[in-house]
N, C-alpha and C. Protein backbone atom coordinates (compact mmCIF):
# COMPACT_ATOMS: atom_id res chain seq x y z
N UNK A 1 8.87 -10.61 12.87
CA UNK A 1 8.21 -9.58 12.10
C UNK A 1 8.79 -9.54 10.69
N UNK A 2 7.88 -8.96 9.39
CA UNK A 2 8.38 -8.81 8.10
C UNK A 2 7.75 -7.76 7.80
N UNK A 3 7.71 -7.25 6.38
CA UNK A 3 7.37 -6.11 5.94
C UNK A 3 6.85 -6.27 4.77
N UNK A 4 6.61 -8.20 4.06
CA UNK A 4 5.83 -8.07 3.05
C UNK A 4 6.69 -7.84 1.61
N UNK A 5 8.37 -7.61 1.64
CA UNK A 5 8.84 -7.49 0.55
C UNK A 5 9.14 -8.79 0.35
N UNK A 6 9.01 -9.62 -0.86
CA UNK A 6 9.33 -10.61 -0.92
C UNK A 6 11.00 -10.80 -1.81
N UNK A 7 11.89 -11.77 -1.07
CA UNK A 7 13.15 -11.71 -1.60
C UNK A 7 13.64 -13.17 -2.19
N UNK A 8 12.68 -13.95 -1.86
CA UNK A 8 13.03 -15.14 -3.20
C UNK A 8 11.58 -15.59 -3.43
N UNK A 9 11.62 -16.75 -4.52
CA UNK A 9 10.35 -17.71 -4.53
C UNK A 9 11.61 -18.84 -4.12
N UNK A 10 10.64 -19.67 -3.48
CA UNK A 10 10.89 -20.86 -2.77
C UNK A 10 10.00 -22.06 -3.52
N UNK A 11 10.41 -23.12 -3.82
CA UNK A 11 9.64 -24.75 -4.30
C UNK A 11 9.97 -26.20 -3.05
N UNK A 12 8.37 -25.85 -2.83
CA UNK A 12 8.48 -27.41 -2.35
C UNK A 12 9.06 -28.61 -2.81
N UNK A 13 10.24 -29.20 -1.84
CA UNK A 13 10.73 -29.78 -2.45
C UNK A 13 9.89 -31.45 -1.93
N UNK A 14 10.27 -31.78 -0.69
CA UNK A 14 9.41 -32.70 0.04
C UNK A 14 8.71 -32.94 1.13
N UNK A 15 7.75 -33.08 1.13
CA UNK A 15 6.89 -33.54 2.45
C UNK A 15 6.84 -34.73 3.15
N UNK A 16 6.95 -34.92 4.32
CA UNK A 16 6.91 -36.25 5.10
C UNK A 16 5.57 -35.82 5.43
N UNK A 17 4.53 -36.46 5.28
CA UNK A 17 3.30 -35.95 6.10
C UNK A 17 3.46 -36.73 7.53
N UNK A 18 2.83 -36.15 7.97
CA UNK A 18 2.73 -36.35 9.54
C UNK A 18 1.89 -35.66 10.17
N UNK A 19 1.70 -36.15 12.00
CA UNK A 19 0.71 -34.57 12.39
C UNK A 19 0.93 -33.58 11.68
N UNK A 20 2.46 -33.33 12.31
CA UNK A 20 3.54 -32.09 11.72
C UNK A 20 3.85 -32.49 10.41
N UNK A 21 3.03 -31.51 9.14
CA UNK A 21 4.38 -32.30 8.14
C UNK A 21 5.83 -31.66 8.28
N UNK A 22 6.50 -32.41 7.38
CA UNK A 22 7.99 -31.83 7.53
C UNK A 22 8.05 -31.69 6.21
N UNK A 23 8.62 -29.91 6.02
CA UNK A 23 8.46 -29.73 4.78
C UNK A 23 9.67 -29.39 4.08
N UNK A 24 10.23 -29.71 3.48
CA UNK A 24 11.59 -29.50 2.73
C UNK A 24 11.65 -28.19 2.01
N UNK A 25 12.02 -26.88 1.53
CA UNK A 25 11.70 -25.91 0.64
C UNK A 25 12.92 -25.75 0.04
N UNK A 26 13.52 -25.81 -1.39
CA UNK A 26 14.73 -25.54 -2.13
C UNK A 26 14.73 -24.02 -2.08
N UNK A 27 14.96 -23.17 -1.92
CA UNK A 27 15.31 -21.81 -1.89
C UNK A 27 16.82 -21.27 -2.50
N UNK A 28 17.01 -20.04 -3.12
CA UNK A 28 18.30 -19.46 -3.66
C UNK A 28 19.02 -18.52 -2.28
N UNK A 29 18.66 -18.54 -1.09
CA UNK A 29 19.25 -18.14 -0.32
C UNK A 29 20.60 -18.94 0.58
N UNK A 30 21.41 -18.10 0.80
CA UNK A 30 22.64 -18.67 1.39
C UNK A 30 22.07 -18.96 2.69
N UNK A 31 21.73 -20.63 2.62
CA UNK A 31 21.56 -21.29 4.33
C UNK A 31 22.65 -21.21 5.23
N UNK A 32 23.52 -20.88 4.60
CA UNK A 32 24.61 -20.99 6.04
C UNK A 32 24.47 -19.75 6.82
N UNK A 33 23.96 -18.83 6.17
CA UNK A 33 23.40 -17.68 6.70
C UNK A 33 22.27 -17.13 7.23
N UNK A 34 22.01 -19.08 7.54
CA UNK A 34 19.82 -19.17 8.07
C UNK A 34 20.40 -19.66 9.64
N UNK A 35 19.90 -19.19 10.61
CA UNK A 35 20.49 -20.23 11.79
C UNK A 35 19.24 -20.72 11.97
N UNK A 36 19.56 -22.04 12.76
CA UNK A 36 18.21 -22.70 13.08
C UNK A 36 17.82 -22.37 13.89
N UNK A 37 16.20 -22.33 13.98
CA UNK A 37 15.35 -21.79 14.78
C UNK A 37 14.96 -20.36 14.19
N UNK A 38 15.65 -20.21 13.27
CA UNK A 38 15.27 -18.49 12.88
C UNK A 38 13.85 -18.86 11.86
N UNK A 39 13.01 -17.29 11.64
CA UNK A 39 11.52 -17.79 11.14
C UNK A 39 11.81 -17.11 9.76
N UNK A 40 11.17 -17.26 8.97
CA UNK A 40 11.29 -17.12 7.66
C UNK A 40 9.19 -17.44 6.87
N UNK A 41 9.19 -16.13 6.66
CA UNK A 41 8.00 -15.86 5.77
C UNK A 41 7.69 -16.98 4.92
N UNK A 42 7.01 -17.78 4.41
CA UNK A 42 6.40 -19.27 3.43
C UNK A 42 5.06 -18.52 2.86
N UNK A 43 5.02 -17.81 2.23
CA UNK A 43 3.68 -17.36 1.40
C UNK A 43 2.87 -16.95 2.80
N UNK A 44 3.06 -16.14 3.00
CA UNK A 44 2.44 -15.24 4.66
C UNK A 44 2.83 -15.98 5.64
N UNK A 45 3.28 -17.62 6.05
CA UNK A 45 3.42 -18.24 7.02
C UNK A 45 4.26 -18.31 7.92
N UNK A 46 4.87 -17.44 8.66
CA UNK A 46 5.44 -17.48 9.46
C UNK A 46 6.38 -19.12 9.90
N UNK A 47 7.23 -19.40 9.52
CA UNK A 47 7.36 -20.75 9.99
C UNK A 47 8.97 -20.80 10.66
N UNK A 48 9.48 -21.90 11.22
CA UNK A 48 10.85 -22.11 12.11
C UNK A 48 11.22 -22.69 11.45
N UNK A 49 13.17 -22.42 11.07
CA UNK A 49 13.86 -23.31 10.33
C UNK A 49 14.28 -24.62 11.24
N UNK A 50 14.14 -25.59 10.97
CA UNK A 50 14.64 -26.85 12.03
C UNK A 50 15.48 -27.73 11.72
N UNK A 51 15.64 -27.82 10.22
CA UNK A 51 17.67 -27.81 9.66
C UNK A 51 17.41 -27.37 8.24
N UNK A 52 18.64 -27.89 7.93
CA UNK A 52 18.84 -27.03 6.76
C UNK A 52 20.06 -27.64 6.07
N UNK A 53 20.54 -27.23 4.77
CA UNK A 53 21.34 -27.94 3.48
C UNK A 53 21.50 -26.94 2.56
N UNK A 54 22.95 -26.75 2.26
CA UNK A 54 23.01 -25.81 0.81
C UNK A 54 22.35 -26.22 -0.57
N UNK A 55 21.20 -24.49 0.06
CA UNK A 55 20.22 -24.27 -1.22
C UNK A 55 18.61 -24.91 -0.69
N UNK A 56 18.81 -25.62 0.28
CA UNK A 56 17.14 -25.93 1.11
C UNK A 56 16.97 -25.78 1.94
N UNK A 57 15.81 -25.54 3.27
CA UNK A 57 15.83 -25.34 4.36
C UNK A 57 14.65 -26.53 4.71
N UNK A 58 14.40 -26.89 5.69
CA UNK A 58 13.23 -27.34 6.21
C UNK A 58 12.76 -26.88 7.73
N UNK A 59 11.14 -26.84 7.79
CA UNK A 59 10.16 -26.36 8.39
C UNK A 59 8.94 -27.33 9.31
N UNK A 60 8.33 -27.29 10.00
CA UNK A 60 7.32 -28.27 10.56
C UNK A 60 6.19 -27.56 10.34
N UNK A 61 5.07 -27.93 9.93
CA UNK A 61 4.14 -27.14 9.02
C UNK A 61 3.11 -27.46 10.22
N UNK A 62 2.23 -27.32 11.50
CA UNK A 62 1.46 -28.15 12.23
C UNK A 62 0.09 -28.21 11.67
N UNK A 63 -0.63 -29.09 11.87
CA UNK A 63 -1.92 -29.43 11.38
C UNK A 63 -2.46 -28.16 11.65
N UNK A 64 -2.57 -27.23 12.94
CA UNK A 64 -3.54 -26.37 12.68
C UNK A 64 -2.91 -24.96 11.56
N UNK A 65 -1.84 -25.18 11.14
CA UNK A 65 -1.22 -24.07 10.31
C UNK A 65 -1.86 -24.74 8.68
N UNK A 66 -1.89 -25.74 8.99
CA UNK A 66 -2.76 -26.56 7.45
C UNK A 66 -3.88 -26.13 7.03
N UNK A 67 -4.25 -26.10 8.74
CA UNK A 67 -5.98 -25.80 8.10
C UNK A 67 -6.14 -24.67 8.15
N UNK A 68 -5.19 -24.05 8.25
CA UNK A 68 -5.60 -22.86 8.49
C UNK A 68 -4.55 -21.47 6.94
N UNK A 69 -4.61 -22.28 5.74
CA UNK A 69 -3.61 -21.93 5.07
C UNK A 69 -4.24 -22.12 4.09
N UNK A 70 -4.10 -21.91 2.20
CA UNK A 70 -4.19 -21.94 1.09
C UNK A 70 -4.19 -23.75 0.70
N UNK A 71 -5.07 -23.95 -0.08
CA UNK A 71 -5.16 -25.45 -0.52
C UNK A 71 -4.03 -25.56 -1.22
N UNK A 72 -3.55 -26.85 -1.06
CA UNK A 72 -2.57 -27.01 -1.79
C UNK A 72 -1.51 -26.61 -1.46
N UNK A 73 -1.36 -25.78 -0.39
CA UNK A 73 0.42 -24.97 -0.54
C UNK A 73 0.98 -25.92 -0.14
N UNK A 74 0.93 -26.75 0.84
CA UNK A 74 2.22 -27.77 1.55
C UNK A 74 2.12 -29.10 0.26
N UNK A 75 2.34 -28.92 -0.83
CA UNK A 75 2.43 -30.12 -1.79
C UNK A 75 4.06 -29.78 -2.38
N UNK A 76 4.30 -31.07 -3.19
CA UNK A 76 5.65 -30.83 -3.68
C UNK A 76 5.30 -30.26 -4.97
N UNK A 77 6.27 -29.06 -5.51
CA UNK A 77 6.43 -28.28 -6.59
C UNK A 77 5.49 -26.91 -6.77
N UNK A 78 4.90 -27.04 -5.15
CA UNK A 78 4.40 -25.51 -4.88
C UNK A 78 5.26 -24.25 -4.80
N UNK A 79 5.24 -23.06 -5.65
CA UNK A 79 5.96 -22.13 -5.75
C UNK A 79 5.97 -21.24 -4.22
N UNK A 80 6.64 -21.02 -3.37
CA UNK A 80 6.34 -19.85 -1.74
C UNK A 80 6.91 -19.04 -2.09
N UNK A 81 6.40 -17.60 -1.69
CA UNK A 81 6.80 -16.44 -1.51
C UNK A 81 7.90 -16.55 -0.11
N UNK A 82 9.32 -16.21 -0.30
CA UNK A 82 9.56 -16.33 0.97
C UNK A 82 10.92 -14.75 1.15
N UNK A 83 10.44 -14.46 2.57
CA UNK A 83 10.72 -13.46 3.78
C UNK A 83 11.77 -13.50 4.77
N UNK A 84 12.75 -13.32 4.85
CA UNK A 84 13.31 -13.38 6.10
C UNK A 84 12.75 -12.39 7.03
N UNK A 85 13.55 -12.85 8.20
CA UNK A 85 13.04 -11.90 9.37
C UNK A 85 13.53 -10.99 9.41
N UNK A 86 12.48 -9.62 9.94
CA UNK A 86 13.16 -8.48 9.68
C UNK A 86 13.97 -8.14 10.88
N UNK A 87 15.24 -6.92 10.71
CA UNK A 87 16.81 -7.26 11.44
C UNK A 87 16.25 -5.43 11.83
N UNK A 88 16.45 -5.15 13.06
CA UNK A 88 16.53 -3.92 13.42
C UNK A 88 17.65 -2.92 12.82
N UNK A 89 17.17 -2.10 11.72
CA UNK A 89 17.47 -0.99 11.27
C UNK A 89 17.71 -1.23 9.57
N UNK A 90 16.70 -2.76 9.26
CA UNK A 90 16.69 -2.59 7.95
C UNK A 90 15.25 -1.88 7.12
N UNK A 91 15.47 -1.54 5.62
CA UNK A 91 14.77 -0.74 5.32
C UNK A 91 13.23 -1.40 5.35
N UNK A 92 11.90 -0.29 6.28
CA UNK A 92 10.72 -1.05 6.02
C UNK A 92 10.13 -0.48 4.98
N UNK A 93 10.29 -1.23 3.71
CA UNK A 93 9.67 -1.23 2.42
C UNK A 93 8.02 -1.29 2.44
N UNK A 94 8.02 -2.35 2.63
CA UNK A 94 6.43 -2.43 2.67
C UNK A 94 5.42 -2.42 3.83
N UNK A 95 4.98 -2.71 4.85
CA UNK A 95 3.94 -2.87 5.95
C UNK A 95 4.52 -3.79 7.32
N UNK A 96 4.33 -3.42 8.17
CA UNK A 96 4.53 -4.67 9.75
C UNK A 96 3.84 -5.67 9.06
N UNK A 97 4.60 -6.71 9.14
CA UNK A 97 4.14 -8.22 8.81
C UNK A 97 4.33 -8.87 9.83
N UNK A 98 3.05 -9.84 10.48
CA UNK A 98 3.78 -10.67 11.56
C UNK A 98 3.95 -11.89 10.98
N UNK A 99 3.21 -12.58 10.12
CA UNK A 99 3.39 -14.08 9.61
C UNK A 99 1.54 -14.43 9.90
N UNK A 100 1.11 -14.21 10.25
CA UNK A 100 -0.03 -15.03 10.97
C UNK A 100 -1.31 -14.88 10.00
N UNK A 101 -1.51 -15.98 9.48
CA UNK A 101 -3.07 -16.03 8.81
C UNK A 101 -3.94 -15.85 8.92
N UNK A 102 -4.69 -14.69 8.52
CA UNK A 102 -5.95 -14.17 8.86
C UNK A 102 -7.45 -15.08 8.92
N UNK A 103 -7.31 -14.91 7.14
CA UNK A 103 -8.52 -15.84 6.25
C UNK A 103 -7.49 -16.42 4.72
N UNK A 104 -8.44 -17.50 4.77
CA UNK A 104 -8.14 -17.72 3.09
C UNK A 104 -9.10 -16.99 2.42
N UNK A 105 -8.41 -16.70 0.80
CA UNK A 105 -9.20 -15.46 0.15
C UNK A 105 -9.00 -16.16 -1.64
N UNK A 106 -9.65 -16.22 -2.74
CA UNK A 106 -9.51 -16.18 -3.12
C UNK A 106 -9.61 -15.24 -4.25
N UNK A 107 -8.71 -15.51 -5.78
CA UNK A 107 -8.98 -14.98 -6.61
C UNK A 107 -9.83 -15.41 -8.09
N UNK A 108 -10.96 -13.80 -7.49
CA UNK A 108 -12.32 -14.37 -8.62
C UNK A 108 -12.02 -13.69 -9.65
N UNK A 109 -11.02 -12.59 -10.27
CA UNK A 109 -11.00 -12.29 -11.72
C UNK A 109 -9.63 -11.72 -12.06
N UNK A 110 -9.10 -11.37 -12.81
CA UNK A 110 -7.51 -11.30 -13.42
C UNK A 110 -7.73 -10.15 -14.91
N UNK A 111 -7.74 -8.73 -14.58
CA UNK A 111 -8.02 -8.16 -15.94
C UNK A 111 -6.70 -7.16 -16.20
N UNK A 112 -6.58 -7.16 -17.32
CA UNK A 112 -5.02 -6.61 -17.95
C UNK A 112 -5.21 -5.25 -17.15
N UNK A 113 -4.16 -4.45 -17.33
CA UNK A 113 -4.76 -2.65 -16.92
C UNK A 113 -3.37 -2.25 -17.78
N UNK A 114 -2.92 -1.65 -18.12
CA UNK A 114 -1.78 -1.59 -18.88
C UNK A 114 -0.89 -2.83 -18.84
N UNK A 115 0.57 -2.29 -18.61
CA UNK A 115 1.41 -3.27 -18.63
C UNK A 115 1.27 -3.68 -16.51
N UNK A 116 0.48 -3.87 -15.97
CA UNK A 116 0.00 -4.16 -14.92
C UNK A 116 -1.14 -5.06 -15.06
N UNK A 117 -1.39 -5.92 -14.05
CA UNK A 117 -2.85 -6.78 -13.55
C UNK A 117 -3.69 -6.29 -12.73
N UNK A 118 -5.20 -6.07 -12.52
CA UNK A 118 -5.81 -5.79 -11.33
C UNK A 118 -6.26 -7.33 -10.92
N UNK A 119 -5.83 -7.49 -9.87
CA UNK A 119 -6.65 -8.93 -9.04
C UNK A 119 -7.91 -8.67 -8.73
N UNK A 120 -9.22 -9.26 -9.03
CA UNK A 120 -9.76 -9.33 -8.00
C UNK A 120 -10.18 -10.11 -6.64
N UNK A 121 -9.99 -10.32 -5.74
CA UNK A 121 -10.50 -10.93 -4.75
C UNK A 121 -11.68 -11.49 -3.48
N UNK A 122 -11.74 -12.40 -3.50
CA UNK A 122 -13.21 -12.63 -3.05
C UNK A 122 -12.19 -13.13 -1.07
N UNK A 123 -13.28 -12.22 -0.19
CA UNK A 123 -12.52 -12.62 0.96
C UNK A 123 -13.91 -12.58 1.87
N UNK A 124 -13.57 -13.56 3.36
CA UNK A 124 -14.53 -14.25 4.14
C UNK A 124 -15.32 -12.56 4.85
N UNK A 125 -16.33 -12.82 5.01
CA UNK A 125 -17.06 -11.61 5.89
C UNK A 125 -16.50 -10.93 6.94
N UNK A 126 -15.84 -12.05 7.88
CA UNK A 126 -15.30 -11.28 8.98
C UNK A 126 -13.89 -10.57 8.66
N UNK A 127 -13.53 -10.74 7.77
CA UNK A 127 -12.48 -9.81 8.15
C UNK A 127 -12.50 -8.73 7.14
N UNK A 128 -14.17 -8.11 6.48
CA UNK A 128 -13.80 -7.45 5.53
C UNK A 128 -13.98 -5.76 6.35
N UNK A 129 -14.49 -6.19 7.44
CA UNK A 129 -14.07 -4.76 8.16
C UNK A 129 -12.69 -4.32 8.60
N UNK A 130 -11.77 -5.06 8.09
CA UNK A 130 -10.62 -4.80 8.67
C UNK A 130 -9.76 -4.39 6.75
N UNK A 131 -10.35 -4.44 5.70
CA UNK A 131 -9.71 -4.01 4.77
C UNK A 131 -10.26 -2.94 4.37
N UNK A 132 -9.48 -2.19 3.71
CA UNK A 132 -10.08 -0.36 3.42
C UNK A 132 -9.42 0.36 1.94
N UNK A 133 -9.95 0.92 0.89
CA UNK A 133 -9.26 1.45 0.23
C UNK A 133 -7.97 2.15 0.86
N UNK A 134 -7.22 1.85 -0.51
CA UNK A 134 -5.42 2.69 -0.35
C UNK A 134 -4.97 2.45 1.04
N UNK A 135 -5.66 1.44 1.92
CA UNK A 135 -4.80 0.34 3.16
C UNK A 135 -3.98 -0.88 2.83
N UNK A 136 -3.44 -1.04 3.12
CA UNK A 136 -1.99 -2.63 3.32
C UNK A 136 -2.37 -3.40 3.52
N UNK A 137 -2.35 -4.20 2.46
CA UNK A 137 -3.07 -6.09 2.83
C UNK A 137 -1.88 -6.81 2.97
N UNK A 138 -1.62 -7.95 2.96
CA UNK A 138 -0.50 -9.18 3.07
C UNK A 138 -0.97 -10.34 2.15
N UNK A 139 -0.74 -10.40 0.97
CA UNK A 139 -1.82 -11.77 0.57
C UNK A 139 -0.43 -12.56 -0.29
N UNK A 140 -0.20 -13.55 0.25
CA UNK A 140 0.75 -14.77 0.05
C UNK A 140 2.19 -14.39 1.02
N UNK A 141 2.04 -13.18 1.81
CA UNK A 141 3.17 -13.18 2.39
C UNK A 141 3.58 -11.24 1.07
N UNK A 142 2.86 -10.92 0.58
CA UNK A 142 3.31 -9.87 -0.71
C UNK A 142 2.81 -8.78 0.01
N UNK A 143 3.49 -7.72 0.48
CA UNK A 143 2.45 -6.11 0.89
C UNK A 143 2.27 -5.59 0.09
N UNK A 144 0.81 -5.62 -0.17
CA UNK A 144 -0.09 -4.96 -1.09
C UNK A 144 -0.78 -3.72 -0.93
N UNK A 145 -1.19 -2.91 -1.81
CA UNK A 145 -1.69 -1.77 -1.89
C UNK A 145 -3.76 -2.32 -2.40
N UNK A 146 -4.43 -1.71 -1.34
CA UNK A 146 -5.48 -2.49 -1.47
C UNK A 146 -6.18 -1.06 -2.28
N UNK A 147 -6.71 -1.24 -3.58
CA UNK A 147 -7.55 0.02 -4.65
C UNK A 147 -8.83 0.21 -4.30
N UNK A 148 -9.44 -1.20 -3.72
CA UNK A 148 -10.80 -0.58 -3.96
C UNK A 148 -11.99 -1.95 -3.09
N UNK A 149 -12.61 -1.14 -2.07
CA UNK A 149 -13.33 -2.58 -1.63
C UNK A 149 -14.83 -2.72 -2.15
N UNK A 150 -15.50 -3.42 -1.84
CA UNK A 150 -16.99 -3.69 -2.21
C UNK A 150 -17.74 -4.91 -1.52
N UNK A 151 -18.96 -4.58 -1.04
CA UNK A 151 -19.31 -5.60 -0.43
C UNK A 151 -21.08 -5.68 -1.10
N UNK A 152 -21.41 -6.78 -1.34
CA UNK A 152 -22.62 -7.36 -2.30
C UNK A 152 -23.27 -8.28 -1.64
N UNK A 153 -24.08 -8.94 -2.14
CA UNK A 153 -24.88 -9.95 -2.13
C UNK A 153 -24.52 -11.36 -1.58
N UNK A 154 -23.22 -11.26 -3.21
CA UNK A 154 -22.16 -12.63 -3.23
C UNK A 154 -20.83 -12.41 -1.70
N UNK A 155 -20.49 -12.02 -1.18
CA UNK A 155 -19.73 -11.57 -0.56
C UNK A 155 -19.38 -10.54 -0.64
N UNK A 156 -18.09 -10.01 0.32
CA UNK A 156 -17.10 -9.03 -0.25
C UNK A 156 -15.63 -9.13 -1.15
N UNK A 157 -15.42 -8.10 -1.72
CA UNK A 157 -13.92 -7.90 -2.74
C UNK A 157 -13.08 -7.19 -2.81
N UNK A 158 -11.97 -7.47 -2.99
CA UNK A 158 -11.21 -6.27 -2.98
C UNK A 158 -10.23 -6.20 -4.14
N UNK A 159 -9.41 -5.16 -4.70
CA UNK A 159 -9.05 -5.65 -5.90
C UNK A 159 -7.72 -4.77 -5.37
N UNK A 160 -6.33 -5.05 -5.69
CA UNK A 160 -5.21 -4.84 -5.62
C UNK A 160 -4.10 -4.49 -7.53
N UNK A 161 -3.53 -3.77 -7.28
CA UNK A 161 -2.94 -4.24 -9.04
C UNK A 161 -1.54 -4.90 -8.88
N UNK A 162 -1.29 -5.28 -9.90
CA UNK A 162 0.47 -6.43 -9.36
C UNK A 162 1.01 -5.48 -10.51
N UNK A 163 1.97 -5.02 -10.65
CA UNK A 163 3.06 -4.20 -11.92
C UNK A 163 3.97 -5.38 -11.88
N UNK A 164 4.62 -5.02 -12.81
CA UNK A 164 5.44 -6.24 -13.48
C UNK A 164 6.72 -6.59 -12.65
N UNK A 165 6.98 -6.09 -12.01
CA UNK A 165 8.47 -5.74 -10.86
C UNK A 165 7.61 -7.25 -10.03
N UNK A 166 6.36 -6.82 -9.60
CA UNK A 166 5.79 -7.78 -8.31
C UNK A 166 5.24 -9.23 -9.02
N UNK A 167 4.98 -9.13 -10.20
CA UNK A 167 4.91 -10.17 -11.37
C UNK A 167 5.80 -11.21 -10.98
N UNK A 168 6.79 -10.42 -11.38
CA UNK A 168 8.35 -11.27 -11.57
C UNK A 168 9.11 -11.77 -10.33
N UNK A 169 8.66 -11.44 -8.99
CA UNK A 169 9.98 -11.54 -8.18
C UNK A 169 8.26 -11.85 -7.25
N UNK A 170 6.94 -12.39 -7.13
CA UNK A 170 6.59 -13.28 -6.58
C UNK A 170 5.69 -14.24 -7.41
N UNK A 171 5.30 -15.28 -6.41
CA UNK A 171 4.41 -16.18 -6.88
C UNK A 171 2.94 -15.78 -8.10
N UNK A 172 2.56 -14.18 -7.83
CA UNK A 172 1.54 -13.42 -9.04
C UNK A 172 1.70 -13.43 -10.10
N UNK A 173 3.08 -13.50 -10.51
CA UNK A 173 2.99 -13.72 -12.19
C UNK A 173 2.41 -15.05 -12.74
N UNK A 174 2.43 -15.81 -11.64
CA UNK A 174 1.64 -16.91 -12.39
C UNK A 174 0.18 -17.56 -11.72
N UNK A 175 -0.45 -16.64 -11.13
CA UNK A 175 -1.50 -17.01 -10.29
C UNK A 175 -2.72 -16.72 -11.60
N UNK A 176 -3.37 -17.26 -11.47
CA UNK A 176 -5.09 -17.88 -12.54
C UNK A 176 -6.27 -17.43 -10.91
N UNK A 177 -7.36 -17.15 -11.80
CA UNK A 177 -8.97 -16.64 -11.34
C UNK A 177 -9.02 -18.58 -10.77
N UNK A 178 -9.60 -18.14 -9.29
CA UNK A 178 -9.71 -19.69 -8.73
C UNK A 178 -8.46 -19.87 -7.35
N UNK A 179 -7.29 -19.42 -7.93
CA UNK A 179 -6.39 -19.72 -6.83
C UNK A 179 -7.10 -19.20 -5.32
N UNK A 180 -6.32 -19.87 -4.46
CA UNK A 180 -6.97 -19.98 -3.21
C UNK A 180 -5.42 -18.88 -2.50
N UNK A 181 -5.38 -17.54 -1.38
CA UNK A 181 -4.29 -17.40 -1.10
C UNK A 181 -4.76 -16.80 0.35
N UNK A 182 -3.69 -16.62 1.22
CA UNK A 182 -3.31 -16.04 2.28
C UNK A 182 -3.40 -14.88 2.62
N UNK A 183 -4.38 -14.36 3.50
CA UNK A 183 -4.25 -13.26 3.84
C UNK A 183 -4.57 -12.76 5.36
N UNK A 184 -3.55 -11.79 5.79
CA UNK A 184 -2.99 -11.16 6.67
C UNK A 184 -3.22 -9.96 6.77
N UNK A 185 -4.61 -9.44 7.42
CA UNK A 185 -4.60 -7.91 7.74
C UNK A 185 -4.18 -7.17 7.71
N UNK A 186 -4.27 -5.92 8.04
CA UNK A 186 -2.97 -4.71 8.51
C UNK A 186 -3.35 -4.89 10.03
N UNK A 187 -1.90 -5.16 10.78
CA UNK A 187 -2.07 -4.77 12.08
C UNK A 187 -2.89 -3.88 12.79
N UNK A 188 -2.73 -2.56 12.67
CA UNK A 188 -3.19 -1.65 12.49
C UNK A 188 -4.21 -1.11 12.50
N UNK A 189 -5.28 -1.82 11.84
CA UNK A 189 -6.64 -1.91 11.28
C UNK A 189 -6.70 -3.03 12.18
N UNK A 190 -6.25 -3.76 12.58
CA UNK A 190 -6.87 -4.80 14.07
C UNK A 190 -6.91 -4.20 15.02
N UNK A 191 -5.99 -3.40 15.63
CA UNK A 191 -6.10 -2.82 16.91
C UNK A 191 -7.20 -1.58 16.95
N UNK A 192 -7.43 -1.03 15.62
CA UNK A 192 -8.13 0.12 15.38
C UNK A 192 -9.38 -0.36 15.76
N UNK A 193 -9.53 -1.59 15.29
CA UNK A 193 -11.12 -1.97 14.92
C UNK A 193 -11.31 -2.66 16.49
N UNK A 194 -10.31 -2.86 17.00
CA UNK A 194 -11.09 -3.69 17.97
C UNK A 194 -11.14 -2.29 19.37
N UNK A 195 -10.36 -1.40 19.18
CA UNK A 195 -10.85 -0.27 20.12
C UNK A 195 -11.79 0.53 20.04
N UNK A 196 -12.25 0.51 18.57
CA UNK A 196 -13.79 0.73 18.33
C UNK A 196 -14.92 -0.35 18.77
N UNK A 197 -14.61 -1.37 18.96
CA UNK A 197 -15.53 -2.15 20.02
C UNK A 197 -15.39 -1.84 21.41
N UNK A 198 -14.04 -1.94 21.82
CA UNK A 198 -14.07 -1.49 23.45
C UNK A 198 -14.53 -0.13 23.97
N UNK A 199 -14.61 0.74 23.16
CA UNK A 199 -14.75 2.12 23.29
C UNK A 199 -16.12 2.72 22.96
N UNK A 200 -16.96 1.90 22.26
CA UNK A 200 -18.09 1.84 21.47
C UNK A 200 -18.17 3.32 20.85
């Protein structure tokens, strides 16, 4: 489990492709303080450490976690949002995170708002019943504050704002209209929605 605060950016360092790729990630966290097998957040991805080196860790990425993930993320010199696992009785900052990929979502517009960004986002049909104004999204592994939804013609959207704190300390300060990213429901809003089916 995580909570969506993000505590480093992480860079791909190398990939062996394979079924499994094997993915190398340089990170500023003290590995001697990663044990193997422990999971660690990759831009929402939940993944297992399977060794490790001061200042990198590596991961097995499986084909269906590929396809099922942001274009491009498993390349070398991709920036990750990355998470450790959360430790019973540390502070929950942001939302229950489990790791697990909802939909890919992208971003269709980027407009100033003060010294803040509003994103907007374009996300798949099915899961737009599960997002809600002033509800908790997960998008790259980041707990977000979701402002405002809408659903049209072209799809549905949702628009989130990044302040400069969330700028700086994830992968958003440098994300462009087009990027492709990760997103992870609110728990919450899954179990809700699906007992409103069982319950009719």
């Amino acid at each position: 489990m995580f909570t969506g605060i993000i505590t480093d950016i992480g860079t791909v360092k190398a990939v062996a492709p394979r079924g499994d790729h094997s993915v190398t990630i340089a990170t500023d966290y003290d590995t001697a303080g990663v044990a193997l097998g422990a999971s660690i957040a990759c831009s929402g991805v939940c993944l297992t450490v399977v060794a490790k080196a001061p200042g990198e860790f590596r991961v097995d990425v499986s084909a269906e976690t590929q396809r099922c993930t942001a274009a491009g993320m498993w390349t070398p010199g991709r920036r990750l949002n990355l998470e450790r696992a959360l430790k019973v009785g540390d502070e929950l900052g942001g939302h229950i995170v489990t790791g697990h990929v909802d939909a890919v979502g992208r971003i269709a517009d980027i407009t100033p708002e003060g010294d803040s960004h509003r994103l907007t986002f374009w996300m798949p049909a099915d899961i737009a019943p599960y997002v809600a104004a002033k509800g908790s999204i997960c998008l790259d592994g980041a707990s977000l504050t979701v402002n405002s939804v809408a659903d049209g013609p072209d799809g549905s959207h949702f628009t989130v704002n990044i302040i400069p704190h969330t700028a700086q300390w994830t992968t958003f300060g440098g994300a462009k209209a087009g990027d492709e990213v990760n997103i992870e429901i609110d728990v919450l809003a899954r179990y809700l929605h699906r007992m409103k089916m069982v319950l009719g």
